[in-house]
PDB file of N, CA and C in Angstrom:
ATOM      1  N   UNK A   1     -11.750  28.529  45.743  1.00  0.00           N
ATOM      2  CA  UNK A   1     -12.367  29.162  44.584  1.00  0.00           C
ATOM      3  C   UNK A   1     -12.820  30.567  44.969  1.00  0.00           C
ATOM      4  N   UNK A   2     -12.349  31.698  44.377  1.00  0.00           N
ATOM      5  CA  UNK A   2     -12.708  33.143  44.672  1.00  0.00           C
ATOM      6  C   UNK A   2     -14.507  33.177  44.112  1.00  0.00           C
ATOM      7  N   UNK A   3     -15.399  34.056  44.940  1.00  0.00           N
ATOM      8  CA  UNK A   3     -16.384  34.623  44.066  1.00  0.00           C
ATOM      9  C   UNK A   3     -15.895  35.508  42.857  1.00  0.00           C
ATOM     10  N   UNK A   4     -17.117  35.646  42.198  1.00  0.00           N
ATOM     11  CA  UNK A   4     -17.158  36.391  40.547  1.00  0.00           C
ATOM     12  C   UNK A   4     -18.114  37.430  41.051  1.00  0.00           C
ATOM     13  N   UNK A   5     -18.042  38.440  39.835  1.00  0.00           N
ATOM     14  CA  UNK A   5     -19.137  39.715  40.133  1.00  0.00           C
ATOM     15  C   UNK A   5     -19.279  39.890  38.184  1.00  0.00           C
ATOM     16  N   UNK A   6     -20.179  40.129  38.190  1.00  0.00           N
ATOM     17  CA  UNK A   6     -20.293  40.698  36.483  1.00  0.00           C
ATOM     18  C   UNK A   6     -20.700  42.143  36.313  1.00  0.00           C
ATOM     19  N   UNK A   7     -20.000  42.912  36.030  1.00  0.00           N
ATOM     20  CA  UNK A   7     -20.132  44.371  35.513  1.00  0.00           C
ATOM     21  C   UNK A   7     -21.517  44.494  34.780  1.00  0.00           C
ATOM     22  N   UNK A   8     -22.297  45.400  35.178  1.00  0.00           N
ATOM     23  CA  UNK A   8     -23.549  45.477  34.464  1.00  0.00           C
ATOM     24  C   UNK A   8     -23.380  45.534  32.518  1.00  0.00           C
ATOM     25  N   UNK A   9     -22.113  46.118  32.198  1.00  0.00           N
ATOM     26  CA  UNK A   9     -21.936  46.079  30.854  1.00  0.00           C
ATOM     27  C   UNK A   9     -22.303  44.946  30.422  1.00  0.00           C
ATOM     28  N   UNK A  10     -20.904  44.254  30.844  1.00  0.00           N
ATOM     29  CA  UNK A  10     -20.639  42.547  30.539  1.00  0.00           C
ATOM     30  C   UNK A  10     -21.815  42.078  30.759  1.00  0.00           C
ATOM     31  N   UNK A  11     -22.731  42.138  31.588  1.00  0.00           N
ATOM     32  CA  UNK A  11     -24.064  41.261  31.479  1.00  0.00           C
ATOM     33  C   UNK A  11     -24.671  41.870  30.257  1.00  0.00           C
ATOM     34  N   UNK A  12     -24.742  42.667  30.066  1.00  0.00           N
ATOM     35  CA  UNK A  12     -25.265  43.650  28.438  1.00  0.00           C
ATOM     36  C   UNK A  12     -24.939  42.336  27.439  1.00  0.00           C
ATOM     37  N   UNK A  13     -23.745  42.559  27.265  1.00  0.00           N
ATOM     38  CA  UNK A  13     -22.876  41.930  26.747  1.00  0.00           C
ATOM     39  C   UNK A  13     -23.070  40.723  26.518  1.00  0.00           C
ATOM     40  N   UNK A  14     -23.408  39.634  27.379  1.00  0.00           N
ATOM     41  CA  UNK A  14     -23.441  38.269  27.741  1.00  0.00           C
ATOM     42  C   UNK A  14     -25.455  38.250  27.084  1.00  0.00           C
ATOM     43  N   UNK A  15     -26.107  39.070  27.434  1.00  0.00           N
ATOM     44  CA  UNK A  15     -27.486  38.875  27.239  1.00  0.00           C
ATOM     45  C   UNK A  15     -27.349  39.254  25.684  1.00  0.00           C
ATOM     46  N   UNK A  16     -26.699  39.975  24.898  1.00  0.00           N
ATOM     47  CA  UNK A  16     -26.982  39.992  23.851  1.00  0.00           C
ATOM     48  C   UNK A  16     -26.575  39.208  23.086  1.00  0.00           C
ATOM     49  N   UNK A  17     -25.355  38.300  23.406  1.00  0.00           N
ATOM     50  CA  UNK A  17     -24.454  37.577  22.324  1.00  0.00           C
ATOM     51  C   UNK A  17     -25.491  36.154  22.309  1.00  0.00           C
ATOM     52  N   UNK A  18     -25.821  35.997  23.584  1.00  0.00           N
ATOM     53  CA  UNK A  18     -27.018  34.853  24.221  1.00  0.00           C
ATOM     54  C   UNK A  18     -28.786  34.801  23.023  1.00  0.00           C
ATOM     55  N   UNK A  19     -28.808  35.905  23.329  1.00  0.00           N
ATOM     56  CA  UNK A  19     -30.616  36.620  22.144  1.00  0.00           C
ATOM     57  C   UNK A  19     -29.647  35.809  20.722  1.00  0.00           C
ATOM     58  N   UNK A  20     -28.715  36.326  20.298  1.00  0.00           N
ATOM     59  CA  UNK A  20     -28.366  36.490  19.311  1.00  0.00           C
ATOM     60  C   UNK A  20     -28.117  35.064  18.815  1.00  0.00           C
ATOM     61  N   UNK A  21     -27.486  34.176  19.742  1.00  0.00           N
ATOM     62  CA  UNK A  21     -27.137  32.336  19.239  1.00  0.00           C
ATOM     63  C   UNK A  21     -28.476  31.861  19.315  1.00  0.00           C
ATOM     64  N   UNK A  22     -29.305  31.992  20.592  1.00  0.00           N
ATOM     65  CA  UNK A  22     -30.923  31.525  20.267  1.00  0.00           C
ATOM     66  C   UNK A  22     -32.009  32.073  19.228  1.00  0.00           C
ATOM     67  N   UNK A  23     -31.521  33.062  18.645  1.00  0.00           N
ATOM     68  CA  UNK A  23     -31.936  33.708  17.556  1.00  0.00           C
ATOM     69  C   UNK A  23     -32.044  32.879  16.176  1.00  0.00           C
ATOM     70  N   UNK A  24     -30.568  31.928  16.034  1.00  0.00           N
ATOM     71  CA  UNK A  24     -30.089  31.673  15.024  1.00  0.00           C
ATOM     72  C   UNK A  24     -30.597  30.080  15.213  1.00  0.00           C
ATOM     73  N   UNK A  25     -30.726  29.716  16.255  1.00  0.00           N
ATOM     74  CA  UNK A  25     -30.787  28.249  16.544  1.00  0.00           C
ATOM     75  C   UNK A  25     -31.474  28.011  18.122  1.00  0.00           C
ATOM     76  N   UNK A  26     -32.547  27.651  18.200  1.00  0.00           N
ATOM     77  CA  UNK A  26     -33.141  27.090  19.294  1.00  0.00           C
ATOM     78  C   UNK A  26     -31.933  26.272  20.204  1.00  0.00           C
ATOM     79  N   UNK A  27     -31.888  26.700  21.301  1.00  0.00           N
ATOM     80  CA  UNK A  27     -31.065  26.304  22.260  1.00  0.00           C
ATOM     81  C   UNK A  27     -29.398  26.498  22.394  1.00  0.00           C
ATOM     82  N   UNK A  28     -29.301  27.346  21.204  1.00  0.00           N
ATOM     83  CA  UNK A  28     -27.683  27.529  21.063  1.00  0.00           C
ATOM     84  C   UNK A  28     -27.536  28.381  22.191  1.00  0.00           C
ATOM     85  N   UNK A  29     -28.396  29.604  22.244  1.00  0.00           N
ATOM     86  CA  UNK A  29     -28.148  31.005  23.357  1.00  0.00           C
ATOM     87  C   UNK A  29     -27.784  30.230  25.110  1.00  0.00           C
ATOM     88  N   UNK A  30     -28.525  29.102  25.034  1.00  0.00           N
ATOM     89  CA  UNK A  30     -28.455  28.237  26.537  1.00  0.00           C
ATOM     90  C   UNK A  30     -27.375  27.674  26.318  1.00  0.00           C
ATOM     91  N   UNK A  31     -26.515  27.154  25.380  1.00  0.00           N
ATOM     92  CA  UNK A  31     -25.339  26.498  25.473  1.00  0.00           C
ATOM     93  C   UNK A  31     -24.122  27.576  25.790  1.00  0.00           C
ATOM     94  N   UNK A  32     -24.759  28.386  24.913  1.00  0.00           N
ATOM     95  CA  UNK A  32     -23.173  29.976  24.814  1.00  0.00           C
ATOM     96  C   UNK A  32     -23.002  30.258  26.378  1.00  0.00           C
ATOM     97  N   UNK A  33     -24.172  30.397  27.020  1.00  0.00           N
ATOM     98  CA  UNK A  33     -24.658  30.986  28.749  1.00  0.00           C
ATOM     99  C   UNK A  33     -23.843  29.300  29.479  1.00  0.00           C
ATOM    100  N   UNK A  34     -24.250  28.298  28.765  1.00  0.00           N
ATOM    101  CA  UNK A  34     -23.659  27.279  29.788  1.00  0.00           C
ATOM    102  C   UNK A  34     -22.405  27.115  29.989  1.00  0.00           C
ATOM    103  N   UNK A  35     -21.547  27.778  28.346  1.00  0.00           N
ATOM    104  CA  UNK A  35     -19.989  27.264  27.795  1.00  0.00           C
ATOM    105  C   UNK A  35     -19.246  28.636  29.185  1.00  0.00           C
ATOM    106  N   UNK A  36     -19.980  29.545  29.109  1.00  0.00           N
ATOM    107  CA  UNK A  36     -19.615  30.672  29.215  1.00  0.00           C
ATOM    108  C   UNK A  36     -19.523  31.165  31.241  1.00  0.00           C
ATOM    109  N   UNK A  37     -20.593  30.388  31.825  1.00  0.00           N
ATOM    110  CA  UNK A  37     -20.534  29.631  33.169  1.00  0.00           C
ATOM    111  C   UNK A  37     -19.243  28.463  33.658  1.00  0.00           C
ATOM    112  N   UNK A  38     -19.171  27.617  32.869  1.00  0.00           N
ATOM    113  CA  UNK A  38     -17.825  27.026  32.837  1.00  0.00           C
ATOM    114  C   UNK A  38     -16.223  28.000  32.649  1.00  0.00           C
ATOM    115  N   UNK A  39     -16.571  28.653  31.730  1.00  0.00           N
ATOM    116  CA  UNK A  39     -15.383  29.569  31.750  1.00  0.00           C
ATOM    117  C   UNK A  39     -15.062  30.591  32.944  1.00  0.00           C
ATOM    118  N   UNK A  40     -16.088  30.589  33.280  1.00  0.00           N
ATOM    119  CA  UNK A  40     -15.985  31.858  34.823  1.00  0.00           C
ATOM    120  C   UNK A  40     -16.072  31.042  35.635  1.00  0.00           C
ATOM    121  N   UNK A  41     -16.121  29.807  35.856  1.00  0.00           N
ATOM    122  CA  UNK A  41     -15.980  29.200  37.078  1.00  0.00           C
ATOM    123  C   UNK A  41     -14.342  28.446  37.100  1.00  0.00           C
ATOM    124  N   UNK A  42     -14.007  28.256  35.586  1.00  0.00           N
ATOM    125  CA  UNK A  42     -12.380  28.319  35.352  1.00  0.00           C
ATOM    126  C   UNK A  42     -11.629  28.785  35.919  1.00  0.00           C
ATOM    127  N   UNK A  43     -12.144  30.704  35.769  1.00  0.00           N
ATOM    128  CA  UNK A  43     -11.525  31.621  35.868  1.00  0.00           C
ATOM    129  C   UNK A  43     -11.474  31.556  37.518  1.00  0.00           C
ATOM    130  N   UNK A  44     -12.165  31.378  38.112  1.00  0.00           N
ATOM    131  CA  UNK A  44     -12.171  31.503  39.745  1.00  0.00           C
ATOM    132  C   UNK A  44     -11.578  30.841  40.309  1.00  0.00           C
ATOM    133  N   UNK A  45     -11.787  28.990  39.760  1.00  0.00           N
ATOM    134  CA  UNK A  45     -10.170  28.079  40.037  1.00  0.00           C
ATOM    135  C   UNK A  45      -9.004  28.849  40.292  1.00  0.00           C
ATOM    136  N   UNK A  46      -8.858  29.464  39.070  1.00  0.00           N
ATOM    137  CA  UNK A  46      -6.918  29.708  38.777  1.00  0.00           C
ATOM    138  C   UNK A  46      -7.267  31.170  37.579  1.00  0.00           C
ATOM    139  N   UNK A  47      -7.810  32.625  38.373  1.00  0.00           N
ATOM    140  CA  UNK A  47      -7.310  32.940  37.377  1.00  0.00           C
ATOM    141  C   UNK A  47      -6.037  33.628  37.074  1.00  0.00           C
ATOM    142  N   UNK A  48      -4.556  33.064  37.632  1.00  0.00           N
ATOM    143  CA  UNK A  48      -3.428  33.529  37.304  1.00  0.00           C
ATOM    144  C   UNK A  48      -3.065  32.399  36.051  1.00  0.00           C
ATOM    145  N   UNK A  49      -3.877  31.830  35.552  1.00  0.00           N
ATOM    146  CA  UNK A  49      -3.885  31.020  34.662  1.00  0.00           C
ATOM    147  C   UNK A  49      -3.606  31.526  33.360  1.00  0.00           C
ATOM    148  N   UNK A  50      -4.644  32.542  33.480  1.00  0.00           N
ATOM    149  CA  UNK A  50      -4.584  33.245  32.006  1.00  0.00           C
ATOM    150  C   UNK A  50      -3.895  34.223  31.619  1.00  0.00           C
ATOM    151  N   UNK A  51      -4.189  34.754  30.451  1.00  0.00           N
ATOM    152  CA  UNK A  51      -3.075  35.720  30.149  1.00  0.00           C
ATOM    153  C   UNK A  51      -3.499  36.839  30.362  1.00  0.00           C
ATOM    154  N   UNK A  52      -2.241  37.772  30.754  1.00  0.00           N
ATOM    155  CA  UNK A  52      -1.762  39.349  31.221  1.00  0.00           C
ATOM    156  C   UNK A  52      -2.482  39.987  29.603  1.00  0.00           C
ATOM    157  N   UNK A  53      -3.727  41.256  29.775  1.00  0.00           N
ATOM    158  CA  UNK A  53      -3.342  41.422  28.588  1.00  0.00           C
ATOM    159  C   UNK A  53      -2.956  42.937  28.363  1.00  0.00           C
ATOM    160  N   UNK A  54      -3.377  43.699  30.038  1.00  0.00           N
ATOM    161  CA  UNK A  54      -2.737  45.387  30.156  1.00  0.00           C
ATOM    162  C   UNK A  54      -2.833  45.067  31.894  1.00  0.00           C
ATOM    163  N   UNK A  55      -1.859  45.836  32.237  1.00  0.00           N
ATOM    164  CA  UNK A  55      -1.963  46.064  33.725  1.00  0.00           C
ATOM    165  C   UNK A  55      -2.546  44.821  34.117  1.00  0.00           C
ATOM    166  N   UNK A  56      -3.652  44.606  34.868  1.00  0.00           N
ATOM    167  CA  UNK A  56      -4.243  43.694  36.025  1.00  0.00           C
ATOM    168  C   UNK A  56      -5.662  42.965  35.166  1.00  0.00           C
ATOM    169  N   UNK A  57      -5.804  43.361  33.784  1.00  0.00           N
ATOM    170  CA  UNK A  57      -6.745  42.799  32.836  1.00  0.00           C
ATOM    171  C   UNK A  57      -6.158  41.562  32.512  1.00  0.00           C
ATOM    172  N   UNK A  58      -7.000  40.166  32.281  1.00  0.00           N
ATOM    173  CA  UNK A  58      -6.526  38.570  31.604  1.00  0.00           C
ATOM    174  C   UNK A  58      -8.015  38.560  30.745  1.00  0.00           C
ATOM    175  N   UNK A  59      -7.362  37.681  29.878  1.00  0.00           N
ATOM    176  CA  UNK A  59      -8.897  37.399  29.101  1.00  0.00           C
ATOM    177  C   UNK A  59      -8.821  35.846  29.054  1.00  0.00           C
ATOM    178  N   UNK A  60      -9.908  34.846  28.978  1.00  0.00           N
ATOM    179  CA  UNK A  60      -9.888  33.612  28.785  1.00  0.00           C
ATOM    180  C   UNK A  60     -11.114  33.280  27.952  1.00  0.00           C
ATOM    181  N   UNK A  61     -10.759  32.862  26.862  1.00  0.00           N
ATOM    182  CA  UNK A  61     -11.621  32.291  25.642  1.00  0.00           C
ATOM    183  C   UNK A  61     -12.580  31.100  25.976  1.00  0.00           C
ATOM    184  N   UNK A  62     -13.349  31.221  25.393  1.00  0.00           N
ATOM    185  CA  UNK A  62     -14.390  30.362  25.460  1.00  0.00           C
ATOM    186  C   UNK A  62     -14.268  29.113  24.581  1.00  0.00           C
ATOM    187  N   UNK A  63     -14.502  27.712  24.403  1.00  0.00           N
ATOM    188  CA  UNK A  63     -13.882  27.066  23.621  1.00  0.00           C
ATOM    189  C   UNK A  63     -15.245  26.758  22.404  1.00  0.00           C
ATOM    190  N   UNK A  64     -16.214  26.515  22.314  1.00  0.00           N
ATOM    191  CA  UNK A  64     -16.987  26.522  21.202  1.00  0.00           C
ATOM    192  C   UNK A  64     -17.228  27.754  21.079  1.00  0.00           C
ATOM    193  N   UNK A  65     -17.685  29.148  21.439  1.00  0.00           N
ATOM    194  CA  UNK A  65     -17.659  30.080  20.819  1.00  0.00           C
ATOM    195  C   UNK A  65     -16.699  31.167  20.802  1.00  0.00           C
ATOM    196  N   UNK A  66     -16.733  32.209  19.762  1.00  0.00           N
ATOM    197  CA  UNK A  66     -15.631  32.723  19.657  1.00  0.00           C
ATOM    198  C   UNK A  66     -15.668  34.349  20.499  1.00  0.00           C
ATOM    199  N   UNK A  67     -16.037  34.044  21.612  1.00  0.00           N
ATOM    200  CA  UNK A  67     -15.790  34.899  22.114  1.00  0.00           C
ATOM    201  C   UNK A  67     -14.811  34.861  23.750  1.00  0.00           C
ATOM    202  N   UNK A  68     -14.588  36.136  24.336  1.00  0.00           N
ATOM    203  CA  UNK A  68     -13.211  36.060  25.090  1.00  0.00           C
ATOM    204  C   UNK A  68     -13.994  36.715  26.320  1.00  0.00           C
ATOM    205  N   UNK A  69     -13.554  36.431  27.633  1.00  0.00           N
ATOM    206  CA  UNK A  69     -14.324  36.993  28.718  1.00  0.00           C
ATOM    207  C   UNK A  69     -13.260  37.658  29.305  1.00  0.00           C
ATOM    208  N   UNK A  70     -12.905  39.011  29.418  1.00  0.00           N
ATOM    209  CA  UNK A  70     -11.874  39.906  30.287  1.00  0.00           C
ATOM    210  C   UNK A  70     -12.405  40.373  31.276  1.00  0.00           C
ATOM    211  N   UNK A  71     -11.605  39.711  32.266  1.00  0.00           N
ATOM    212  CA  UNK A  71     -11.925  40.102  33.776  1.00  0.00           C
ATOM    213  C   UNK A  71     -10.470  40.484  34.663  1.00  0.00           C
ATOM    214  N   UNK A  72     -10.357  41.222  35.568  1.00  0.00           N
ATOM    215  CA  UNK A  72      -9.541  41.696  36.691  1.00  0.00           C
ATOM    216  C   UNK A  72     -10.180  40.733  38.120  1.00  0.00           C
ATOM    217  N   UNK A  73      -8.680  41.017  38.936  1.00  0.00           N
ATOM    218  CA  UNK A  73      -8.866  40.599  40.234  1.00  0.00           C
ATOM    219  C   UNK A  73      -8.988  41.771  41.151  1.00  0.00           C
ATOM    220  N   UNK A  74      -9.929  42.018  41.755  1.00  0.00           N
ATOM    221  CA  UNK A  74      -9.993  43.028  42.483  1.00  0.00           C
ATOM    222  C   UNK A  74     -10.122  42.183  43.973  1.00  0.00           C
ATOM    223  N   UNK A  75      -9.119  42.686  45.292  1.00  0.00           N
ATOM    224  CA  UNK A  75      -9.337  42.321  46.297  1.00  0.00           C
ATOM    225  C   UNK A  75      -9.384  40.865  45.841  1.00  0.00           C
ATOM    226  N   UNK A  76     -10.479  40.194  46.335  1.00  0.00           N
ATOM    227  CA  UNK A  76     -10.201  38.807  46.324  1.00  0.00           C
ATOM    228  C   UNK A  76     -11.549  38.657  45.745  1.00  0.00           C
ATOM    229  N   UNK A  77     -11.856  39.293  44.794  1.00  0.00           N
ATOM    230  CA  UNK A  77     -13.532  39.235  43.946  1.00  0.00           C
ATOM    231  C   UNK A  77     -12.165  38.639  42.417  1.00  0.00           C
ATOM    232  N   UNK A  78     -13.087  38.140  41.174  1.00  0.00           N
ATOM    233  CA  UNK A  78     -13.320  37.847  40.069  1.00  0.00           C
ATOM    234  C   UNK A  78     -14.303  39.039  39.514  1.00  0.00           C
ATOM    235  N   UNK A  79     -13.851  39.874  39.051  1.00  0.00           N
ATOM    236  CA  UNK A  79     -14.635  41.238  38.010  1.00  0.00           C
ATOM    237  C   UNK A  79     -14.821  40.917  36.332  1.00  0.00           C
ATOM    238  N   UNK A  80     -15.589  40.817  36.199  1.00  0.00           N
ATOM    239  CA  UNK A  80     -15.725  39.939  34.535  1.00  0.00           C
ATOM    240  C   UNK A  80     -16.445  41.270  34.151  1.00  0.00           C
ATOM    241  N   UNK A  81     -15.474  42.352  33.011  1.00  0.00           N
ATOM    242  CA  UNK A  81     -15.800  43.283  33.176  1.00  0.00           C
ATOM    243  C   UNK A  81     -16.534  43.258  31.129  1.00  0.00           C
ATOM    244  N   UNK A  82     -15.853  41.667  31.143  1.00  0.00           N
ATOM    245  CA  UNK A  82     -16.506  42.137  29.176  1.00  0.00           C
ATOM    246  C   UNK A  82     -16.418  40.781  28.972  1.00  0.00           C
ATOM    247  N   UNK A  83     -17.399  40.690  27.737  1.00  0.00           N
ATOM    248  CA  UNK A  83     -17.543  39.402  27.144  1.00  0.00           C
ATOM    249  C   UNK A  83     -18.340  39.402  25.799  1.00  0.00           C
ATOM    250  N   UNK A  84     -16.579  39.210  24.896  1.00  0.00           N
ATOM    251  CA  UNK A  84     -16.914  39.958  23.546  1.00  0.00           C
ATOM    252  C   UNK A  84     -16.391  39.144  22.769  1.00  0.00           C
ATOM    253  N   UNK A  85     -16.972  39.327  21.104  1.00  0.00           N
ATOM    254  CA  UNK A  85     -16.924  38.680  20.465  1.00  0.00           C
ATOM    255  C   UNK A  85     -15.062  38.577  20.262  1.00  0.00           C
ATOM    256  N   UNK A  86     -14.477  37.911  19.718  1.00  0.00           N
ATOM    257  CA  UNK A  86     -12.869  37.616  19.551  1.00  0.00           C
ATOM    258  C   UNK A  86     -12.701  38.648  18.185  1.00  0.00           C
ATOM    259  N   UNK A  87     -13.203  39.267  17.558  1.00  0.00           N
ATOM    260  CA  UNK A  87     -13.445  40.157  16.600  1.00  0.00           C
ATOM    261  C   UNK A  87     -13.479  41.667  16.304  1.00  0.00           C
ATOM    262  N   UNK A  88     -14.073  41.544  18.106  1.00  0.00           N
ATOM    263  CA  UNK A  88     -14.661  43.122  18.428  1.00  0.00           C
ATOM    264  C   UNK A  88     -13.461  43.824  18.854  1.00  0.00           C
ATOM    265  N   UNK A  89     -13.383  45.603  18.115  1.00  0.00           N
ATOM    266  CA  UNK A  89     -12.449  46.409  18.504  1.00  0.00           C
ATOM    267  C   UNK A  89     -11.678  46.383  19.756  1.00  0.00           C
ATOM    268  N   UNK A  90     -10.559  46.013  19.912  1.00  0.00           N
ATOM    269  CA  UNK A  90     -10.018  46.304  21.263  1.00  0.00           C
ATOM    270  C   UNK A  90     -10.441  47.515  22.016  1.00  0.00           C
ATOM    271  N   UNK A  91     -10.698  48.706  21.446  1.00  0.00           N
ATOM    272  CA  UNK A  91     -11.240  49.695  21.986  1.00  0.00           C
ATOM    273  C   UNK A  91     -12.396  49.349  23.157  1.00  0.00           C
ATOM    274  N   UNK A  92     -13.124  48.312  22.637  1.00  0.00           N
ATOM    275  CA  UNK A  92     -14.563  47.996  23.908  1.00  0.00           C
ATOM    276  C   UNK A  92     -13.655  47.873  25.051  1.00  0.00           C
ATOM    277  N   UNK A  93     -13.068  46.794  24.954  1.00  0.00           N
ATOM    278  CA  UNK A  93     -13.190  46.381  26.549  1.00  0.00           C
ATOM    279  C   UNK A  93     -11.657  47.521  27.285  1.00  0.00           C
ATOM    280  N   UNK A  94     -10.975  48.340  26.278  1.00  0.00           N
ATOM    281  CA  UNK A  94      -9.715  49.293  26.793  1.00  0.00           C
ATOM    282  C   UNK A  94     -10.766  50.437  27.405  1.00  0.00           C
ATOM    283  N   UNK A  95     -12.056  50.676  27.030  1.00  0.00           N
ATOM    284  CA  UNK A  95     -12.703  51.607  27.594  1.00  0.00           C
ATOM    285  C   UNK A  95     -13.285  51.019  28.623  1.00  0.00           C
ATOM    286  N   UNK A  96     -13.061  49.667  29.199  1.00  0.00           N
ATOM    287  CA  UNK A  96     -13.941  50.056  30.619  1.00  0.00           C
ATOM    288  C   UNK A  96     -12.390  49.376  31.730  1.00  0.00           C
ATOM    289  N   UNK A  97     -11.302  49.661  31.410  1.00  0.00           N
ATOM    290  CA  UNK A  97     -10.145  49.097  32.484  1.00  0.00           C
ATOM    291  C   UNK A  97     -10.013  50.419  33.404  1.00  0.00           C
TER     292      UNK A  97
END
């Protein structure tokens, strides 16, 4: 299993979508953070798993919420450089590759 690193964005990112489900519902923001821990520990299994989506960028979806976590392999790190809603402009995460 490779280590992970989270881009200070993507933690932006991850803390706000998090405020925002516990906002709406007591304990949802802890489930999105738990669904969303499983998915990056996915990603570290196997992430030639997922899909190519420019150059050395894959994204892998989250399965109860609708958002997508795009990360690169750098060296032998896991870079989880965004974690955005499935909605949000492609532009976000093309501005930080």
């Amino acid at each position: 299993m490779r280590p992970s690193r989270v881009d200070p964005r993507a933690r932006t990112d991850i803390a706000d979508a998090a405020l925002w489900y516990e906002s709406h519902q007591n304990g949802l923001g802890r489930a999105f953070l738990a669904e969303l821990d499983a998915a990056i520990a996915r990603i570290c299994r196997g992430p030639f798993h997922f899909a190519v989506i420019s150059g050395e960028l894959r994204r892998a979806r989250l399965h109860r919420f609708p958002y997508i976590v795009y990360f690169t392999l750098e060296e032998d790190v896991i870079v989880v450089l965004a974690c955005l809603h499935g909605r949000r402009s492609p532009a976000v995460w093309k501005s930080r590759v």
